[in-house]
Every structure is written in structure tokens, then in C-alpha cells.
C-alpha atoms as a PDB file:
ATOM      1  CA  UNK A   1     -85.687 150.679  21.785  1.00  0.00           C
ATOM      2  CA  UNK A   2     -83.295 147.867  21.053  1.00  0.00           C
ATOM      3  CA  UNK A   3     -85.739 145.542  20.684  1.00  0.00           C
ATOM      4  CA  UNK A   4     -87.551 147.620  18.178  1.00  0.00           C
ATOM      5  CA  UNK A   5     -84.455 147.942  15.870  1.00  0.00           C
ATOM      6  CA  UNK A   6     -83.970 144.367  16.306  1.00  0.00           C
ATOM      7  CA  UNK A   7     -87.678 143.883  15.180  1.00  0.00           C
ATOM      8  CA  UNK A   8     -87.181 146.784  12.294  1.00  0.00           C
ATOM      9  CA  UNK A   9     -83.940 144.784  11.036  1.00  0.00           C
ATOM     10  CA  UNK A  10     -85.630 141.439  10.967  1.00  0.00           C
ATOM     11  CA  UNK A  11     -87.910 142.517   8.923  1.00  0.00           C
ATOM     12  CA  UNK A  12     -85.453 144.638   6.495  1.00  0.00           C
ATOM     13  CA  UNK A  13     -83.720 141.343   5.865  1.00  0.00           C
ATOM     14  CA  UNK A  14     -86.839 139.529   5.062  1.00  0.00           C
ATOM     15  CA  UNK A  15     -87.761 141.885   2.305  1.00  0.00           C
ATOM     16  CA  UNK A  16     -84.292 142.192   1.234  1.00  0.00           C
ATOM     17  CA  UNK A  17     -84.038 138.095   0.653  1.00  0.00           C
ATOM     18  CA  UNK A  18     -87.586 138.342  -1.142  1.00  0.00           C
ATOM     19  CA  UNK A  19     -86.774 141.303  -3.321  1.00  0.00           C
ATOM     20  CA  UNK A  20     -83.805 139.059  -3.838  1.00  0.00           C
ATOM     21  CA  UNK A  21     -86.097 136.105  -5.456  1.00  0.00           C
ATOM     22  CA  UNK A  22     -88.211 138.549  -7.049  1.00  0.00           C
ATOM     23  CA  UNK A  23     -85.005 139.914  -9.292  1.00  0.00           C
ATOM     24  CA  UNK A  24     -84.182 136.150  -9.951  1.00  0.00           C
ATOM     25  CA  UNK A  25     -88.169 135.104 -10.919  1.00  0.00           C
ATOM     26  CA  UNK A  26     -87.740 138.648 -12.822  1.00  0.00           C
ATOM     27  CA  UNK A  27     -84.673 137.560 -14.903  1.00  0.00           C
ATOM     28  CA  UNK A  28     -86.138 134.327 -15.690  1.00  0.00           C
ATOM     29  CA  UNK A  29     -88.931 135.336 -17.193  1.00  0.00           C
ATOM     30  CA  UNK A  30     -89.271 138.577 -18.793  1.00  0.00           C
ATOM     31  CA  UNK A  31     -89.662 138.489 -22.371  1.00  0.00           C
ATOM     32  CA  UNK A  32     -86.903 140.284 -23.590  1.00  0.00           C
ATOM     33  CA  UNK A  33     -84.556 138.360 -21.892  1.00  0.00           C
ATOM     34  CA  UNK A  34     -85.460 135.776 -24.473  1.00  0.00           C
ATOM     35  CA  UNK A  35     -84.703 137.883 -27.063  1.00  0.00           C
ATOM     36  CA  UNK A  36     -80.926 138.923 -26.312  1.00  0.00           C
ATOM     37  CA  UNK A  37     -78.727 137.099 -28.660  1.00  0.00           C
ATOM     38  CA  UNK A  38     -80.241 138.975 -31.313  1.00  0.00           C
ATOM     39  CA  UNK A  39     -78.035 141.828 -29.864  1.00  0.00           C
ATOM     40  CA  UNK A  40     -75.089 142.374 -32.162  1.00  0.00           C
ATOM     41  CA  UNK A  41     -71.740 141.231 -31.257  1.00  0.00           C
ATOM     42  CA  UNK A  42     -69.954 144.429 -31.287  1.00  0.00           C
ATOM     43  CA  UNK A  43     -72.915 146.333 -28.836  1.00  0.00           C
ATOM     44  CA  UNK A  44     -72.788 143.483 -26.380  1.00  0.00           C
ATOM     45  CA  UNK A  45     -68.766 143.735 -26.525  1.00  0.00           C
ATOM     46  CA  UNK A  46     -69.712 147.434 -25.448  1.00  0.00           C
ATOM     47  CA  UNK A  47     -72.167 146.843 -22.749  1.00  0.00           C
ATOM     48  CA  UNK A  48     -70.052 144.547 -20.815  1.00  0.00           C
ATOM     49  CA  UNK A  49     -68.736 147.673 -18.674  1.00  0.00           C
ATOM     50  CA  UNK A  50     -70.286 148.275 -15.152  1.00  0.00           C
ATOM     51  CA  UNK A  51     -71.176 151.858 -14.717  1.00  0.00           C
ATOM     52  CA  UNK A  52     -72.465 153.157 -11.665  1.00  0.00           C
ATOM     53  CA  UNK A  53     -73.348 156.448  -9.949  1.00  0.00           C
ATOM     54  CA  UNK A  54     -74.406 158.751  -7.601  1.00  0.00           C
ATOM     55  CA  UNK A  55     -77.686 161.271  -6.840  1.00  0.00           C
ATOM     56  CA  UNK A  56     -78.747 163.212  -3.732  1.00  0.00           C
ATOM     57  CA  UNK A  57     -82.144 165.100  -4.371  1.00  0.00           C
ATOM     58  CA  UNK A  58     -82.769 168.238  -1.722  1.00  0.00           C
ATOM     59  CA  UNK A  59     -86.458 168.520  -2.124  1.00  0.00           C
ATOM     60  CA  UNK A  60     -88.809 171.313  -0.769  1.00  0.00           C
ATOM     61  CA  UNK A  61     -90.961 168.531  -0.086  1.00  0.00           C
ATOM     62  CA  UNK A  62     -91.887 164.724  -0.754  1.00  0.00           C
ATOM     63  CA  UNK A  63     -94.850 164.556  -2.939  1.00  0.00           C
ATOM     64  CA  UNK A  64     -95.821 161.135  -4.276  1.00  0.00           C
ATOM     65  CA  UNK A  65     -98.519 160.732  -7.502  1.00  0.00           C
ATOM     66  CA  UNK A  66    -100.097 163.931  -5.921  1.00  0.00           C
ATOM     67  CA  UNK A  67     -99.837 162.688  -2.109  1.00  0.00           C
ATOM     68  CA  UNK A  68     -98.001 164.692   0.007  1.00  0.00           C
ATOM     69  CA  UNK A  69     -95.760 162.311   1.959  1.00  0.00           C
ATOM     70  CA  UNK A  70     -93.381 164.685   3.963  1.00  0.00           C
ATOM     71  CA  UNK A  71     -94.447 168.339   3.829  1.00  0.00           C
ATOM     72  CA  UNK A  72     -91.166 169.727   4.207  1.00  0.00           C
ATOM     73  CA  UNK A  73     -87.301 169.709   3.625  1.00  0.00           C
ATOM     74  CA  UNK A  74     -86.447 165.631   2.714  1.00  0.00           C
ATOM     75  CA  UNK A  75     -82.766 164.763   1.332  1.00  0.00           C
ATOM     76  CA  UNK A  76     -83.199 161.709  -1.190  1.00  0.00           C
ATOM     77  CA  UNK A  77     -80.462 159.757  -2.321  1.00  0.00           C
ATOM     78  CA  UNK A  78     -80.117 156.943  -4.947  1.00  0.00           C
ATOM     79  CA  UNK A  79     -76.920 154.471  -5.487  1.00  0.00           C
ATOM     80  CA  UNK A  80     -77.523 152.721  -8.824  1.00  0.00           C
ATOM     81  CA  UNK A  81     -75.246 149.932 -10.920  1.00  0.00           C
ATOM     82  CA  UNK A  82     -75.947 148.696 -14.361  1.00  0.00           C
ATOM     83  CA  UNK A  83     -74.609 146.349 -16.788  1.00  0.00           C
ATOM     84  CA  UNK A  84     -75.997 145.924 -20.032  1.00  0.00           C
ATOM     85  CA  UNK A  85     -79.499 146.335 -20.101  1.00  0.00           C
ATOM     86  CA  UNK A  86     -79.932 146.126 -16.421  1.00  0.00           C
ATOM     87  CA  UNK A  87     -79.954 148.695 -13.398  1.00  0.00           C
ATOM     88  CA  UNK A  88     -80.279 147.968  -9.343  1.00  0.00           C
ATOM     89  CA  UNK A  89     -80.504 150.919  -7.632  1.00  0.00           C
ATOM     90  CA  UNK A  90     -81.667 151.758  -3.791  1.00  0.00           C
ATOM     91  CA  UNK A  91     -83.679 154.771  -2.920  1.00  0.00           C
ATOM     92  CA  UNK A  92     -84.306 156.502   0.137  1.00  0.00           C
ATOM     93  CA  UNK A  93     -85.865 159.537   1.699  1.00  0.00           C
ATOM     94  CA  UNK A  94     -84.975 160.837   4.364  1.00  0.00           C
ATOM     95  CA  UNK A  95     -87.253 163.830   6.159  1.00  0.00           C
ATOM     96  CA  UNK A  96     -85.280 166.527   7.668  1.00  0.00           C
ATOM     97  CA  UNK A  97     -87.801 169.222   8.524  1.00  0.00           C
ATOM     98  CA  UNK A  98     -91.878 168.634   8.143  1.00  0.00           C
ATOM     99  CA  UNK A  99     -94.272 171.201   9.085  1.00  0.00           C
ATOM    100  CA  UNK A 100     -96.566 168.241  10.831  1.00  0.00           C
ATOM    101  CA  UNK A 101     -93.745 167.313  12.871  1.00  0.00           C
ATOM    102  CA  UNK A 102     -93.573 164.129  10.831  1.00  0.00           C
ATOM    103  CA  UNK A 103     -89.585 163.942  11.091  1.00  0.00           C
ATOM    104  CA  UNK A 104     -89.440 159.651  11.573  1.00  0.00           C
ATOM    105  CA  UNK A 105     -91.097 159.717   8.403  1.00  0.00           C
ATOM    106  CA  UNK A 106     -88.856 157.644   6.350  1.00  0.00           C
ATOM    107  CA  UNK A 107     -88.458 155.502   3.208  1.00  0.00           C
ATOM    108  CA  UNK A 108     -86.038 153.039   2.170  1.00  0.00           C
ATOM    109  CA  UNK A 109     -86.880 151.436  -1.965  1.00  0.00           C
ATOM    110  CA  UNK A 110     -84.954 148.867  -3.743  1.00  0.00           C
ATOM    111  CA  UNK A 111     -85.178 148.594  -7.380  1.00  0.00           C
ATOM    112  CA  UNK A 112     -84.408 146.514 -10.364  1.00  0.00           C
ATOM    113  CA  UNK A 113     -84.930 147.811 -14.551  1.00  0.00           C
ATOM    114  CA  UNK A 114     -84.323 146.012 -17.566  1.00  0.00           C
ATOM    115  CA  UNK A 115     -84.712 147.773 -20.535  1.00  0.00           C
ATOM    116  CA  UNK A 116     -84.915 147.099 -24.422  1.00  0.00           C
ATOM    117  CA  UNK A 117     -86.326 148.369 -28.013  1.00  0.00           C
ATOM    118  CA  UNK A 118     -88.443 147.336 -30.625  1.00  0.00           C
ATOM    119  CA  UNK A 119     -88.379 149.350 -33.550  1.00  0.00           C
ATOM    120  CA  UNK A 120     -88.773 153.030 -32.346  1.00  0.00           C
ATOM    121  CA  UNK A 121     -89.997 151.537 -29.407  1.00  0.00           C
ATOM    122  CA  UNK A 122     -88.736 151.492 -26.010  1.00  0.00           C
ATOM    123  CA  UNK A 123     -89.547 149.444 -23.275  1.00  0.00           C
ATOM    124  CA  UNK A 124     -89.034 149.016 -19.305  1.00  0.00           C
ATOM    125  CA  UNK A 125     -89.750 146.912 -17.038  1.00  0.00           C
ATOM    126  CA  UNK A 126     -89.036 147.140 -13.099  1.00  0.00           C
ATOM    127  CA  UNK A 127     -90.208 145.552  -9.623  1.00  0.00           C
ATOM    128  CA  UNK A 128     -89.651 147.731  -7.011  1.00  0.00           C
ATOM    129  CA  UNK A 129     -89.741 146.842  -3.377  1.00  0.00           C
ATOM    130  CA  UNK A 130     -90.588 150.051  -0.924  1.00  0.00           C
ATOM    131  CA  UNK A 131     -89.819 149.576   2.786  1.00  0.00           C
ATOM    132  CA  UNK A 132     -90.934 152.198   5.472  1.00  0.00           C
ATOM    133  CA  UNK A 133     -89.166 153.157   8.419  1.00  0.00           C
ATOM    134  CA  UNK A 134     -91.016 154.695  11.330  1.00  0.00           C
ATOM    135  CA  UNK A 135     -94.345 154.260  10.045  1.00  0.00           C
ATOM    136  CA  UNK A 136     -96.216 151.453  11.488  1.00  0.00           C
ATOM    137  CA  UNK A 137     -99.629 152.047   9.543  1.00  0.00           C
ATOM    138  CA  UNK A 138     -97.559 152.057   5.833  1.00  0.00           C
ATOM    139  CA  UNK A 139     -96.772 148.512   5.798  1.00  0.00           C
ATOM    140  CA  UNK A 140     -93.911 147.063   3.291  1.00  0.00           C
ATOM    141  CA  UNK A 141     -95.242 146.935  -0.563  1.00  0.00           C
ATOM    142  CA  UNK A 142     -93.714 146.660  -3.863  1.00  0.00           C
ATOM    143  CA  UNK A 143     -95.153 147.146  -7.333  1.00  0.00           C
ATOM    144  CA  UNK A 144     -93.772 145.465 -11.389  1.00  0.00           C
ATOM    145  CA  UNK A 145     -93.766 148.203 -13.492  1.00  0.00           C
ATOM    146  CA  UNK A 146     -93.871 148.651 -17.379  1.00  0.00           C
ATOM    147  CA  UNK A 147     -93.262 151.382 -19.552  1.00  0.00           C
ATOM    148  CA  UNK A 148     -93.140 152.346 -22.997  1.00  0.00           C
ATOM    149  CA  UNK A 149     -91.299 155.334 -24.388  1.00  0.00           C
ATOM    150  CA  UNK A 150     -91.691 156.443 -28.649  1.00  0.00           C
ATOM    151  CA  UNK A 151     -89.502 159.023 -29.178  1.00  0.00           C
ATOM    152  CA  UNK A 152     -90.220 161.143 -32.090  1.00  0.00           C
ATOM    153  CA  UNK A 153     -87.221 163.805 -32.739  1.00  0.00           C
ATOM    154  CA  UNK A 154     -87.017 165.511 -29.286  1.00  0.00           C
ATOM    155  CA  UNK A 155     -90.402 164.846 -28.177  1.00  0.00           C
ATOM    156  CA  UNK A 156     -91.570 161.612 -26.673  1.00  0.00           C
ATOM    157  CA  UNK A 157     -95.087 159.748 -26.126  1.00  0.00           C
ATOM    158  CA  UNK A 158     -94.568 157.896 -23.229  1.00  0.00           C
ATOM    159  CA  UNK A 159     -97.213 155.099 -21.004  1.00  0.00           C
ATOM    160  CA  UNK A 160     -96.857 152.882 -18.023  1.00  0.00           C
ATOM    161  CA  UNK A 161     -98.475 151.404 -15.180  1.00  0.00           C
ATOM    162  CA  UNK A 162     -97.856 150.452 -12.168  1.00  0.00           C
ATOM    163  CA  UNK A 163     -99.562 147.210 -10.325  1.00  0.00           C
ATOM    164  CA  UNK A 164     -99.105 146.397  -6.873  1.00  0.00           C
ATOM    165  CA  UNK A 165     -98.536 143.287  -6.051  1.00  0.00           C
ATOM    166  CA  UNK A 166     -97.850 142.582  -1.756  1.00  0.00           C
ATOM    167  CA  UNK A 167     -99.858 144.492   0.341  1.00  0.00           C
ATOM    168  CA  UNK A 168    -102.546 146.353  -1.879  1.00  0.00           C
ATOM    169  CA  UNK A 169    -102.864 143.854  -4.306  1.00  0.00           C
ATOM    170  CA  UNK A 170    -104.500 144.536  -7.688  1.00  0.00           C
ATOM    171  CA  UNK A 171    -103.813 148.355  -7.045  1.00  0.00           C
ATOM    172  CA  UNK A 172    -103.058 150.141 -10.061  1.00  0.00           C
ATOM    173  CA  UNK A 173    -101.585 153.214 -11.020  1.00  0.00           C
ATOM    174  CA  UNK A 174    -101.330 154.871 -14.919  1.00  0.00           C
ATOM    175  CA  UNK A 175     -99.209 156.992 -16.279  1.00  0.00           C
ATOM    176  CA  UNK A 176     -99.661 158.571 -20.132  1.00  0.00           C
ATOM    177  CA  UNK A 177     -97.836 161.918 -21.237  1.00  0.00           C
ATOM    178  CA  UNK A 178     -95.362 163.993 -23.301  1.00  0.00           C
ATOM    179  CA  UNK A 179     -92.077 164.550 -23.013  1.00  0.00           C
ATOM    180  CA  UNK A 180     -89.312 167.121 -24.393  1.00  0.00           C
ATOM    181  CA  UNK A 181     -85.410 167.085 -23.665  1.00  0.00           C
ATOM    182  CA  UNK A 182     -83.217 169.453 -25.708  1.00  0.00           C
ATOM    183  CA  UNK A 183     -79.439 169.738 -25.408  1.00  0.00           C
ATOM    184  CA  UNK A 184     -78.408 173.401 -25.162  1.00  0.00           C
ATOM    185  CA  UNK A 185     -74.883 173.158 -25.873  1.00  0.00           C
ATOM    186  CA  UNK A 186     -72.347 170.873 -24.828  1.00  0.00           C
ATOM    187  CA  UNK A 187     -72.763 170.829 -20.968  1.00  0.00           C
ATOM    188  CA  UNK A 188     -76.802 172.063 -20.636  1.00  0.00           C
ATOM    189  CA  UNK A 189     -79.810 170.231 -21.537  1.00  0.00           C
ATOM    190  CA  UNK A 190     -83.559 170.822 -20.198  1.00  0.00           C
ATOM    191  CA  UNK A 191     -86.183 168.145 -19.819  1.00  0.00           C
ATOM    192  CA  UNK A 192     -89.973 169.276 -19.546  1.00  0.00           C
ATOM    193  CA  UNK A 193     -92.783 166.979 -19.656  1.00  0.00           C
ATOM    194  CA  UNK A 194     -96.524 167.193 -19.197  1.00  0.00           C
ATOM    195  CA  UNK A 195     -98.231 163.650 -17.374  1.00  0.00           C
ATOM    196  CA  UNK A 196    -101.991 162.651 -16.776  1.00  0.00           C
ATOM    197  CA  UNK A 197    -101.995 159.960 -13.900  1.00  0.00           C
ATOM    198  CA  UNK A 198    -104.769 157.816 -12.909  1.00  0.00           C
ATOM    199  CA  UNK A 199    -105.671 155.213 -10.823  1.00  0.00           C
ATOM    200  CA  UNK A 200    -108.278 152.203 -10.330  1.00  0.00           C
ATOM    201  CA  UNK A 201    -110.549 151.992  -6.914  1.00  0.00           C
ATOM    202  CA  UNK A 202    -107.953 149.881  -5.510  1.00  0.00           C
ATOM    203  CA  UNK A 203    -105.162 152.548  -5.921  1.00  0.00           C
ATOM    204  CA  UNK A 204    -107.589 155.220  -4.518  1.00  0.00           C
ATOM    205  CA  UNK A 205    -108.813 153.902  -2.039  1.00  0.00           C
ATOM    206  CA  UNK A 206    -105.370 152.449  -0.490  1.00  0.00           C
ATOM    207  CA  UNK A 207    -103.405 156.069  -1.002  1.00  0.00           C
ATOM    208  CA  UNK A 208    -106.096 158.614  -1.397  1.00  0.00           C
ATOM    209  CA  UNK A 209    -109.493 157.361   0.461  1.00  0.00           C
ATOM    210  CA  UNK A 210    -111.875 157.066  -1.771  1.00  0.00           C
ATOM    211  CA  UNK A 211    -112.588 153.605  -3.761  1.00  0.00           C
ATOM    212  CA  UNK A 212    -113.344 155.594  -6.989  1.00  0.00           C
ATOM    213  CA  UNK A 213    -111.758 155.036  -9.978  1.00  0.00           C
ATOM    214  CA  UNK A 214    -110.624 158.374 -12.050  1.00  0.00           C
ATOM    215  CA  UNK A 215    -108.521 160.796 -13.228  1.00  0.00           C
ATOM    216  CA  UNK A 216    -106.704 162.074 -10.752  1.00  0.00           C
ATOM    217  CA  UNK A 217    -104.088 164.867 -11.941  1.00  0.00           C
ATOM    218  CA  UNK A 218    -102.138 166.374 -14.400  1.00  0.00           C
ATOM    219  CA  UNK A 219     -98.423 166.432 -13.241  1.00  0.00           C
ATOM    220  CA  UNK A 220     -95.787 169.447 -15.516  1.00  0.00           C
ATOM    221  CA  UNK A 221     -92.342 169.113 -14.856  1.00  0.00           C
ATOM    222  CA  UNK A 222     -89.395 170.921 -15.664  1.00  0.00           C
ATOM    223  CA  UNK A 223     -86.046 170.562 -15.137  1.00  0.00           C
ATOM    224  CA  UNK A 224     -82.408 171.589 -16.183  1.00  0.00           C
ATOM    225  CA  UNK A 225     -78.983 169.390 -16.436  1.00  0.00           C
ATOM    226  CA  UNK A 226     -75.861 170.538 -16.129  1.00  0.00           C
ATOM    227  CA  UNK A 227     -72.336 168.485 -16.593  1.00  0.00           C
ATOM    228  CA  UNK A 228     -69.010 169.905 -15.777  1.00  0.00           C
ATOM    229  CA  UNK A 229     -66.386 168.723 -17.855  1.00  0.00           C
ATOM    230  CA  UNK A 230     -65.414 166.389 -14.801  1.00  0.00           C
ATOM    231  CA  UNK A 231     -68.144 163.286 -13.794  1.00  0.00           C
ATOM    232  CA  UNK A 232     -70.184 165.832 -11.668  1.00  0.00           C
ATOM    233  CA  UNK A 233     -73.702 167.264 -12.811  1.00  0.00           C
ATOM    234  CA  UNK A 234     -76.501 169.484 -11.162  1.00  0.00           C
ATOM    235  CA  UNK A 235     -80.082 168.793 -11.912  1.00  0.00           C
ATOM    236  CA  UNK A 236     -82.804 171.742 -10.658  1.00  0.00           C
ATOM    237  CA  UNK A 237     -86.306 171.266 -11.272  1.00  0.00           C
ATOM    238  CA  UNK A 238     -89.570 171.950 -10.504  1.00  0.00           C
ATOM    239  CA  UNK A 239     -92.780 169.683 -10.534  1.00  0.00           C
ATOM    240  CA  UNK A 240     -96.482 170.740 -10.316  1.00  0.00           C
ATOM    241  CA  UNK A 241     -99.701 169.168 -10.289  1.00  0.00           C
ATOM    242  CA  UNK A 242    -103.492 169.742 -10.978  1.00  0.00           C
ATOM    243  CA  UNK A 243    -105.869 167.808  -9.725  1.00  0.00           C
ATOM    244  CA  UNK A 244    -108.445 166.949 -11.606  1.00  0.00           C
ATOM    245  CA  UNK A 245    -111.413 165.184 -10.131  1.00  0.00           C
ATOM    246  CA  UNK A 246    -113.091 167.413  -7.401  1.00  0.00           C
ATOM    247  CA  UNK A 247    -113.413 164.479  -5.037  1.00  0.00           C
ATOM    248  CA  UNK A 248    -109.877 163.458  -4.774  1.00  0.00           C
ATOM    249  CA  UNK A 249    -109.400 167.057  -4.275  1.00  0.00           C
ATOM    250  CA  UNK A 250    -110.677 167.332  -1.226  1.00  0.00           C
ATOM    251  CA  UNK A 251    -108.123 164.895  -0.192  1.00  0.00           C
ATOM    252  CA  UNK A 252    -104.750 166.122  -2.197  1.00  0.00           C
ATOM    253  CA  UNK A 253    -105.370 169.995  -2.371  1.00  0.00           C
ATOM    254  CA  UNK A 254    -105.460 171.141  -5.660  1.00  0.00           C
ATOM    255  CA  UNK A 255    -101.615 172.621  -6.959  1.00  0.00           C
ATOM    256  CA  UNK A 256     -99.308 169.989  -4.965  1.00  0.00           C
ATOM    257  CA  UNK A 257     -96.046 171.494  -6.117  1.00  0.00           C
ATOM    258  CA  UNK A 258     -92.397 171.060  -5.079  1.00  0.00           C
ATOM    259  CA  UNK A 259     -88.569 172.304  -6.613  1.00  0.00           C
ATOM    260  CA  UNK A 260     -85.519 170.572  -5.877  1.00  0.00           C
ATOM    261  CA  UNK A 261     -81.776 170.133  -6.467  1.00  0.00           C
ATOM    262  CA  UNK A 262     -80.230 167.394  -7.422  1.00  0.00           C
ATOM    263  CA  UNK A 263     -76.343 166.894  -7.423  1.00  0.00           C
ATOM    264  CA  UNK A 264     -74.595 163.750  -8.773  1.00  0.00           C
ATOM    265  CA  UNK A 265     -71.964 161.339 -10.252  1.00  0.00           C
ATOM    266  CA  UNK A 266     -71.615 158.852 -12.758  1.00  0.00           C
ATOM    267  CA  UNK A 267     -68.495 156.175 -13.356  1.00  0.00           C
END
């Protein structure tokens, strides 16, 4: 047992240093880190604060781009940081009740965002790093990320995908949907939106089991904010998902669904 955790820590440590040179090969050379003195004086004089927070999700279960990862109670928390246009954040999930028995089930993901506007138009991009614990046939992966947002009033188009780029290389993953947040006073706001994800034979066939290439789902999600008049706010929601293509199916069931609570804290 101690030799396993020594073996389990060795190898946390080596994708900690390389998420490390991924955030600095990240920095370097995304395109809209070229483009920051263009920022105004007076908004960079505002975005010099660190702000950090917060989140614990209590999920009915752990679904994942229509997999079902733990199928059961899972408590997922997330510490984030940002300054300026950046955020770091770690991720995990942690299984505490699956109906399989599946309780060493879980996840550990690391995180880095920088985001930025054009016009209307906003942009993100990410790496993310996601380390398994327990699971000896899910091997360590990460994936760069980019997404655009266009907000129009309180709708929103928004697109991104997501390409492996470790261990199932030239897996991708598409995201392209609608989006609706409304405040409802000054301490309640809701946030629905309606998603169609698909993903290449690479993605399928890694994740699902089958090497074709389709649609996969149709993902509607719902959920509710509320902020006391301290730092504290509750988030419930619900998520649910179609799938689409009869094959894939066979091998995600066809209403995945989930509903959660999230409670958290920002600084």
C-alpha cells in the first residue's frame, strides 16, 4: 500500500511540473497575450486585484459529455485564483456513494483560462490537465480548449472545442448552443442553456466505443443563483441529456440526467 501511494505521488508530481510548462508555453504564446497593452490604463489599474474563491458541487451523480462516470452521490470541489484576464483553478471529484460499487473512483483536474474580447466577441482559451486516482485503465490526459461566447441582450451563441492532446491524441470534442441568464432581482439570477455536443472517431472511440464520428447529444441545463448580501451564494441546477445517434445509445442510455447543489465563496 505504501508503495502504491509512493508510486501514485510520483506520478502526481510529474504531471504537476508538466502542467506547470504547459501554463508557461501557454502564456507565451497565445494570441491575445500579444494584444494586451491595448487595454486601457484605467481597466488594467482595476484588474490588478487577486480575487479568489470557493465551490463545492453535491451531485446526484458524475456525468461527463453524456458518460456516466460515477453513478451516484460525488462531492466536487473547485479552488480558483485570477488576476486580470487569467484563472488557475483545481478540480476534483470525489465519489461518495456509487450504485456499481465504484467508490475509489476519483478525479483530481488542474486548470488554467485566459480570456479576452473582440468586438461583441468573447473568447477563452484553457489547457486543462485531468489526473485519475484509483483508476488504473483511465490513464492521465489533458486537453487546450477554445471557446467563443456572442452575447446578444440576455441570450448568448456560444462554440468550442476541445482537442486532446497526451494520451488520446487528436481526440476531439464540440460544443455549439444557446444560452440565457436573467437577473431576477438583486440577489437571484437563473441561467438555462440548450447544447448539441459532438465528437470525431477519435473522441468516440476513446470515451464511448465506437470509432464513429457523430452527433452525439443534446445537453438542457438549468440552474438558479442565489447571493446573500454577505460573499456566500447557492447554485441548484439540473442538467439533462438526449442522445441522439442510436448507436452511441446503446452505450450512454438515452436521458443521462443529474441535479445538484452547489454552495460557494468569492474574495
Amino acid at each position: 500500500m505504501k508503495f502504491e501511494f509512493m508510486m501514485l505521488s510520483s506520478r502526481f508530481i510529474k504531471d504537476v511540473l508538466r502542467f506547470i510548462s504547459l501554463i508557461v508555453s501557454f502564456i507565451i504564446f497565445s494570441p491575445s497575450v500579444m494584444c494586451q497593452e491595448t487595454v486601457k490604463t484605467a481597466e488594467e489599474g482595476a484588474a490588478k486585484s487577486i480575487t479568489w474563491g470557493l465551490e463545492t458541487d453535491f451531485n446526484s451523480k458524475y456525468i461527463w459529455r453524456g458518460t456516466t462516470v460515477n453513478d451516484g452521490l460525488v462531492i466536487q470541489p473547485f479552488l480558483w485564483a485570477s488576476y486580470r484576464n487569467f484563472t488557475a483553478g483545481l478540480w476534483s471529484s470525489v465519489t461518495l456513494y456509487d450504485r456499481h460499487h465504484l467508490t475509489r473512483e476519483h478525479e483530481l483536474d488542474l486548470n488554467l483560462d485566459y480570456t479576452w474580447s473582440l468586438g461583441n466577441f468573447q473568447f477563452e482559451h484553457s489547457v486543462m490537465i485531468y489526473y485519475y486516482l484509483g483508476m488504473e485503465d483511465s490513464p492521465t490526459t489533458g486537453e487546450f480548449f477554445l471557446g467563443v461566447t456572442y452575447p446578444i441582450g440576455d441570450f448568448a451563441i456560444t462554440s468550442n472545442v476541445s482537442a486532446d492532446f497526451i494520451s488520446y491524441f487528436g481526440s476531439l470534442y464540440f460544443e455549439h448552443g444557446f444560452q440565457y441568464e436573467k437577473e431576477i432581482g438583486k440577489q437571484f439570477s437563473v441561467n438555462t442553456s440548450a447544447v448539441l455536443g459532438w465528437g470525431n472517431g477519435k473522441f468516440n472511440e476513446s470515451y464511448i466505443g465506437t470509432s464513429k464520428k457523430s452527433l452525439n447529444l443534446i445537453s438542457l441545463n438549468c440552474e438558479l443563483t442565489y447571493k446573500t448580501k454577505g460573499i456566500i451564494y447557492f447554485k441548484p441546477h439540473v442538467q439533462v441529456s438526449k442522445t441522439i445517434n442510436h448507436e452511441i445509445a446503446s452505450y450512454l442510455g438515452n436521458y443521462p440526467w443529474f441535479c445538484g447543489l452547489l454552495i460557494g465563496f468569492q474574495l
